[in-house]
Protein backbone atom coordinates (compact mmCIF):
# COMPACT_ATOMS: atom_id res chain seq x y z
CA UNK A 1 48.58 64.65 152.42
CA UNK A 2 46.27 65.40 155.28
CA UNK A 3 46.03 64.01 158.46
CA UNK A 4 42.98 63.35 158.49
CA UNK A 5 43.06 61.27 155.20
CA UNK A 6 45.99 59.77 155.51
CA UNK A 7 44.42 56.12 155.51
CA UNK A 8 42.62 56.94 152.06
CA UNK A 9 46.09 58.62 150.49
CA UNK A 10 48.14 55.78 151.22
CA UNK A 11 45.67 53.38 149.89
CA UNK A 12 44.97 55.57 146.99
CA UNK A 13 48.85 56.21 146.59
CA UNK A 14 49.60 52.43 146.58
CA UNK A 15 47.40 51.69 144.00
CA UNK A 16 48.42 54.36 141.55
CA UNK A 17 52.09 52.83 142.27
CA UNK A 18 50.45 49.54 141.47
CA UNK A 19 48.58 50.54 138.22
CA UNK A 20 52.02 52.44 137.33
CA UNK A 21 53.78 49.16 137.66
CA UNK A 22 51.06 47.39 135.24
CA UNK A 23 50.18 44.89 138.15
CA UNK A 24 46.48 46.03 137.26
CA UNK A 25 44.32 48.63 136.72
CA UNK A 26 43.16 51.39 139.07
CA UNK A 27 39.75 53.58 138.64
CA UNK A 28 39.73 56.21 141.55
CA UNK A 29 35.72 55.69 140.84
CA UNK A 30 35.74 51.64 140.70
CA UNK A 31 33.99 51.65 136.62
CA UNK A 32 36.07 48.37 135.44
CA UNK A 33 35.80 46.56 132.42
CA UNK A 34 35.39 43.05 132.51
CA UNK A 35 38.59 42.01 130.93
CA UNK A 36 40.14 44.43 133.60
CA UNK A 37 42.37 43.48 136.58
CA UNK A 38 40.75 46.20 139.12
CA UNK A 39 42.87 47.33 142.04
CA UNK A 40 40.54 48.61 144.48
CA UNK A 41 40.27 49.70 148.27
CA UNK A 42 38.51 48.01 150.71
CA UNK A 43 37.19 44.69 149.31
CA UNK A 44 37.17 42.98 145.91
CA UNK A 45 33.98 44.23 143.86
CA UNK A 46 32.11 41.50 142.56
CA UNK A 47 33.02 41.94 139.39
CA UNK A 48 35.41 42.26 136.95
CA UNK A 49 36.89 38.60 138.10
CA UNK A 50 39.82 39.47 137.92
CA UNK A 51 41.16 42.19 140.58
CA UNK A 52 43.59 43.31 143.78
CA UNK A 53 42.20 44.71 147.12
CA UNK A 54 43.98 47.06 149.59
CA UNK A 55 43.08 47.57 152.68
CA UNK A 56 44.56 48.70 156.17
CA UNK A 57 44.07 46.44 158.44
CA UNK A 58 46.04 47.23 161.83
CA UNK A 59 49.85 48.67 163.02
CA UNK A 60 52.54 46.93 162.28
CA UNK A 61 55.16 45.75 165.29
CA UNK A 62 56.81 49.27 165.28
CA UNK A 63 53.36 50.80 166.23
CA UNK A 64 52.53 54.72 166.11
CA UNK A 65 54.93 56.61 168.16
CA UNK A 66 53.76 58.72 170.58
CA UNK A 67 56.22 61.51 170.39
CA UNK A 68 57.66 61.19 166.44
CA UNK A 69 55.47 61.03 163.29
CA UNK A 70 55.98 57.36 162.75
CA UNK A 71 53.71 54.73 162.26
CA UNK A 72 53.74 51.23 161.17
CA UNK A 73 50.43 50.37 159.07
CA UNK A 74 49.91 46.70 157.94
CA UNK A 75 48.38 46.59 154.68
CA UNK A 76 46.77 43.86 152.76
CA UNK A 77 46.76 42.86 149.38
CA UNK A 78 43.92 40.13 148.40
CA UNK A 79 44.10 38.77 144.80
CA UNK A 80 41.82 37.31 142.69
CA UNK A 81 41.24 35.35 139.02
CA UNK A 82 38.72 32.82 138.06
CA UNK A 83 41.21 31.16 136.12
CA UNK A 84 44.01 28.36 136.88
CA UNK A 85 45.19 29.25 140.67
CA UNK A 86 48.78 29.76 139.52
CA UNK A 87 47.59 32.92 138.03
CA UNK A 88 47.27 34.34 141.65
CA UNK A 89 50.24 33.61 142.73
CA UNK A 90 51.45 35.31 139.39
CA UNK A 91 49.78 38.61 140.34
CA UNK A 92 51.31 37.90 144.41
CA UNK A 93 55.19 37.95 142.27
CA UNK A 94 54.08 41.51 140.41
CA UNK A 95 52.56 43.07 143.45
CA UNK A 96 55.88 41.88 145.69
CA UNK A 97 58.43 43.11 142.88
CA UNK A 98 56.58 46.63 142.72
CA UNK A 99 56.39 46.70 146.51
CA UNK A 100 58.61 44.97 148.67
CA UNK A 101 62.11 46.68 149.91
CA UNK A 102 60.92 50.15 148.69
CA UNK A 103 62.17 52.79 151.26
CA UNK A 104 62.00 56.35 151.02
CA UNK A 105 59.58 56.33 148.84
CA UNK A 106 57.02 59.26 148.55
CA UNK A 107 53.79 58.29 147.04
CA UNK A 108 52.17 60.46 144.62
CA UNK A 109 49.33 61.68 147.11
CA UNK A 110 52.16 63.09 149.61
CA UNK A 111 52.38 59.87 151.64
CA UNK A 112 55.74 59.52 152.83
CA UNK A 113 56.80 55.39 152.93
CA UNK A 114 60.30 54.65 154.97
CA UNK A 115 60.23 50.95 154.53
CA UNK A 116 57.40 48.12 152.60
CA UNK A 117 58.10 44.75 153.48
CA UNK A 118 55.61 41.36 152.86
CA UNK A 119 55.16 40.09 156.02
CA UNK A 120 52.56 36.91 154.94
CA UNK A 121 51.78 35.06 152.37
CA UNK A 122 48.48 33.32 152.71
CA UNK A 123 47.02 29.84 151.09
CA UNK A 124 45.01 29.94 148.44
CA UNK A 125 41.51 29.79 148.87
CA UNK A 126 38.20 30.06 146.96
CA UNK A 127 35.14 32.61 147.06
CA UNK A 128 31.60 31.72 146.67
CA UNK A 129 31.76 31.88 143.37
CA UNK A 130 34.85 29.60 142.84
CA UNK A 131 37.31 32.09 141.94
CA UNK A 132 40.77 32.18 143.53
CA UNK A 133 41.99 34.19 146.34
CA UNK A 134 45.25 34.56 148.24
CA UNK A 135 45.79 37.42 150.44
CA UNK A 136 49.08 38.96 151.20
CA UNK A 137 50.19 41.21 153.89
CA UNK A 138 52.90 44.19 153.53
CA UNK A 139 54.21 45.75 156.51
CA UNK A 140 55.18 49.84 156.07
CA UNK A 141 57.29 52.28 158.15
CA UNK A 142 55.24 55.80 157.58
CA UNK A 143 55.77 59.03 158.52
CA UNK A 144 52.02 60.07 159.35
CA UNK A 145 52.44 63.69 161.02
CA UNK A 146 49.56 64.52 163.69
CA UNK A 147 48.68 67.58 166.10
CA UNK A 148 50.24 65.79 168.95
CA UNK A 149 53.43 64.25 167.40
CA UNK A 150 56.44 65.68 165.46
């Protein structure tokens, strides 16, 4: 793990944990099937229907320390199926079980995770096309080492 990628790592090393846990399927190069459930960074593709977003999305209440290589990154997961809206909340239980209370974890691209805890769970909603969306939000203690800090 770099430094300067640690934003991309941690995504990347979540979803490989994800895919791992068979909550869905990852494609470091985003080529999904149709009857796929992609996991993918930054925004759900338009297609396949079915899929799970991760994206950074601000620091958590413990912040970045200023002298120590902590950080506290919030993370969101946004789900999605085109099917009967329970089916969300179905992927919401597989993502939580594979996630939340981890500690001392070290993902496989070098990431180093102290703590992963869902902090919100949204309402459902739906997209433009009608498909069903609920985004959750997962709170993790890092160690992210920097030039400046320990």
């Amino acid at each position: 793990m770099s430094p300067e990628t640690f934003s991309r790592d941690l995504l990347t090393g979540l979803a490989e944990l994800l895919a791992d846990a068979g909550v869905g399927d990852w494609d470091p190069v985003g080529a999904y099937k149709p009857n796929q459930r992609a996991i993918t960074l930054g925004g759900l593709p338009t297609k396949p229907d079915e899929a799970i977003s991760l994206t950074i999305y601000g620091t958590g209440a413990g912040g970045d320390d200023v002298d120590q290589s902590d950080s506290t990154v919030l993370v969101q997961v946004r789900m999605r199926t085109s099917t009967d809206p329970r089916v969300v909340g179905d992927y919401a239980d597989r993502v939580f079980a594979a996630l939340h209370s981890r500690s001392n974890l070290t993902l496989s691209t070098g990431v180093v995770v102290l703590l992963i805890q869902r902090t919100i769970v949204a309402p459902l909603a739906r997209d433009s096309s009608g498909r069903w969306e609920r985004p959750d939000s997962y709170e993790l203690m890092t160690v992210w080492p920097t030039p400046y800090r320990d």
